[in-house]
C-alpha atoms as a PDB file:
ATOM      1  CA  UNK A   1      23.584   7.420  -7.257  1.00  0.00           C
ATOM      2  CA  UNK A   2      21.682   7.991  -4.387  1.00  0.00           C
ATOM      3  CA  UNK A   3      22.369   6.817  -0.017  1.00  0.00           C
ATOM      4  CA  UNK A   4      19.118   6.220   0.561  1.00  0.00           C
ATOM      5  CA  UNK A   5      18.602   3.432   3.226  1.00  0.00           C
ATOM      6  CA  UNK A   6      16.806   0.574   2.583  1.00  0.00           C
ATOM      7  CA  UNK A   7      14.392  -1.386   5.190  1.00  0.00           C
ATOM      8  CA  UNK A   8      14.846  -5.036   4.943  1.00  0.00           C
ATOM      9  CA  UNK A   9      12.096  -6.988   4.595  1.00  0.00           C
ATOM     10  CA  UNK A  10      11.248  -7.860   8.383  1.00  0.00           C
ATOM     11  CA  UNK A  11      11.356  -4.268   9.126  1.00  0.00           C
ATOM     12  CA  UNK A  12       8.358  -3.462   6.469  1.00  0.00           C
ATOM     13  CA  UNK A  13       6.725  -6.259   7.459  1.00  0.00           C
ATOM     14  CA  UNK A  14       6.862  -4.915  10.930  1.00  0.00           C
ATOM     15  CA  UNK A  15       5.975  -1.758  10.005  1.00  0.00           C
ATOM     16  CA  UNK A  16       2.829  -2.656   7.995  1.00  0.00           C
ATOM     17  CA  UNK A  17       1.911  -4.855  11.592  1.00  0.00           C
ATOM     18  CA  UNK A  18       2.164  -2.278  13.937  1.00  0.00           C
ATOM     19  CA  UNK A  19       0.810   0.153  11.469  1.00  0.00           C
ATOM     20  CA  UNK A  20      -2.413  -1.996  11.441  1.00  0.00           C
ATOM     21  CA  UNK A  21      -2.808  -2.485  14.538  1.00  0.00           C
ATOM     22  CA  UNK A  22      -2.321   1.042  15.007  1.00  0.00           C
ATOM     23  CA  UNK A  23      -5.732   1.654  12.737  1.00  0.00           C
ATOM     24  CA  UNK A  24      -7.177  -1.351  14.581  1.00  0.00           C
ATOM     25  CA  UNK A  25      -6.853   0.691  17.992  1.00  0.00           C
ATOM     26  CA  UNK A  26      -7.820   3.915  16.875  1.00  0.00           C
ATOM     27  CA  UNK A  27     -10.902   2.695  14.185  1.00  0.00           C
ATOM     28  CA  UNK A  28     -12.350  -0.894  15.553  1.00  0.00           C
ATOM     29  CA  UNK A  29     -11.397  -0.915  19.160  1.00  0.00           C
ATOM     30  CA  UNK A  30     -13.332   1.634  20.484  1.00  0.00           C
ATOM     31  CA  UNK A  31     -16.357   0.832  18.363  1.00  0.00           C
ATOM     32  CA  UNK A  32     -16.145  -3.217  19.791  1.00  0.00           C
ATOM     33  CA  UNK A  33     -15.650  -1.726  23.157  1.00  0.00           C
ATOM     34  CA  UNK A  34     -19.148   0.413  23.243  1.00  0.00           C
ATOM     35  CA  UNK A  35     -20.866  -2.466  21.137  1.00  0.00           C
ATOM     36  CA  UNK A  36     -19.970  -4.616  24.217  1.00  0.00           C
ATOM     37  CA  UNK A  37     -21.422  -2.347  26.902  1.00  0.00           C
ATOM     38  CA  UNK A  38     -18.312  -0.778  28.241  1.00  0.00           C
ATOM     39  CA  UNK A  39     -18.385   2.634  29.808  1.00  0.00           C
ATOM     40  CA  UNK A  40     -17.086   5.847  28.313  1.00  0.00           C
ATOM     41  CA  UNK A  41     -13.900   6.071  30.534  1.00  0.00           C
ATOM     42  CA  UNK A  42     -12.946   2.387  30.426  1.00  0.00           C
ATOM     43  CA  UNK A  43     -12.629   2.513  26.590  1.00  0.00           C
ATOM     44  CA  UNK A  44     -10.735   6.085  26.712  1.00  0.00           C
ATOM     45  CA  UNK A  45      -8.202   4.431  28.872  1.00  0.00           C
ATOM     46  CA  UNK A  46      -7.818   1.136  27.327  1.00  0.00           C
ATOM     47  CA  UNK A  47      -7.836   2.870  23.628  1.00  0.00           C
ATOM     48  CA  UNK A  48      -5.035   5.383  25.088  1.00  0.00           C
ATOM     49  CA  UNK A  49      -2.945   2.785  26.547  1.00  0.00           C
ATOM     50  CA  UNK A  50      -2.978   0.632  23.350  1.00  0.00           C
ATOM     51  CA  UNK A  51      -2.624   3.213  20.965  1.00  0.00           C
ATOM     52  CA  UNK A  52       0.233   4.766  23.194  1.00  0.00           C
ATOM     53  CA  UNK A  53       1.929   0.877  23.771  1.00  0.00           C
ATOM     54  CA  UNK A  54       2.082   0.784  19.776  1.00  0.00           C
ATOM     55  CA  UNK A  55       3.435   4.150  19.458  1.00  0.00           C
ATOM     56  CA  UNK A  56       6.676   2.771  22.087  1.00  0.00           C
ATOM     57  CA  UNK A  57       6.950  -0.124  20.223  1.00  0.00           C
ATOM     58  CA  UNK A  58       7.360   1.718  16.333  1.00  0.00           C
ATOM     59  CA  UNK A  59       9.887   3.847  18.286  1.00  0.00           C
ATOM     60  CA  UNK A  60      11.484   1.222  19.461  1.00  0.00           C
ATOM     61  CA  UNK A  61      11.025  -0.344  15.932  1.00  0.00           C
ATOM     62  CA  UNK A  62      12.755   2.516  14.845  1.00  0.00           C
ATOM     63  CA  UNK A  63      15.851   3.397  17.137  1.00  0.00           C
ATOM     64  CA  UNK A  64      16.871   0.271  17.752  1.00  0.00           C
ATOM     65  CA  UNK A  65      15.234  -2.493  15.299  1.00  0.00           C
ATOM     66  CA  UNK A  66      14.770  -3.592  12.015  1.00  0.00           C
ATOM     67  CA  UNK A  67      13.602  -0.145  10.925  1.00  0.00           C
ATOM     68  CA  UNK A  68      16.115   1.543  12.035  1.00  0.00           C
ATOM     69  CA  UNK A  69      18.348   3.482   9.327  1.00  0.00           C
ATOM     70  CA  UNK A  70      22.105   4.695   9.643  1.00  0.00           C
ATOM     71  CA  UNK A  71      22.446   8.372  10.247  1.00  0.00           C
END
């Protein structure tokens, strides 16, 4: 038998959120941000912050919420 640690269901469906809007940022956001005229620093900045705002929140996800797993 095995100890594996099971995510309940509001932690995958967290995890499949985040981890969307995680491509969103990285794949569409940039491309929406050029198509509506904004310059090449704004959209670095605003793409970082995003992407880096989703990263805190998984690991926060992670060491303290639903996806967290017993060690």
């Amino acid at each position: 038998m095995s100890d594996t640690q099971h995510v309940s269901l509001a932690g995958r469906l967290l995890f499949w959120v985040l981890g969307t809007a995680l491509f969103l940022a990285i794949a569409i956001l940039p491309y929406y941000m050029y198509f509506e005229f904004a310059s090449e620093a704004t959209t670095r900045m605003t793409v970082a912050t995003v992407v880096g705002v989703i990263f805190l929140l998984i690991w926060l996800a992670t060491a303290y919420g639903p996806l967290k797993t017993r060690h």
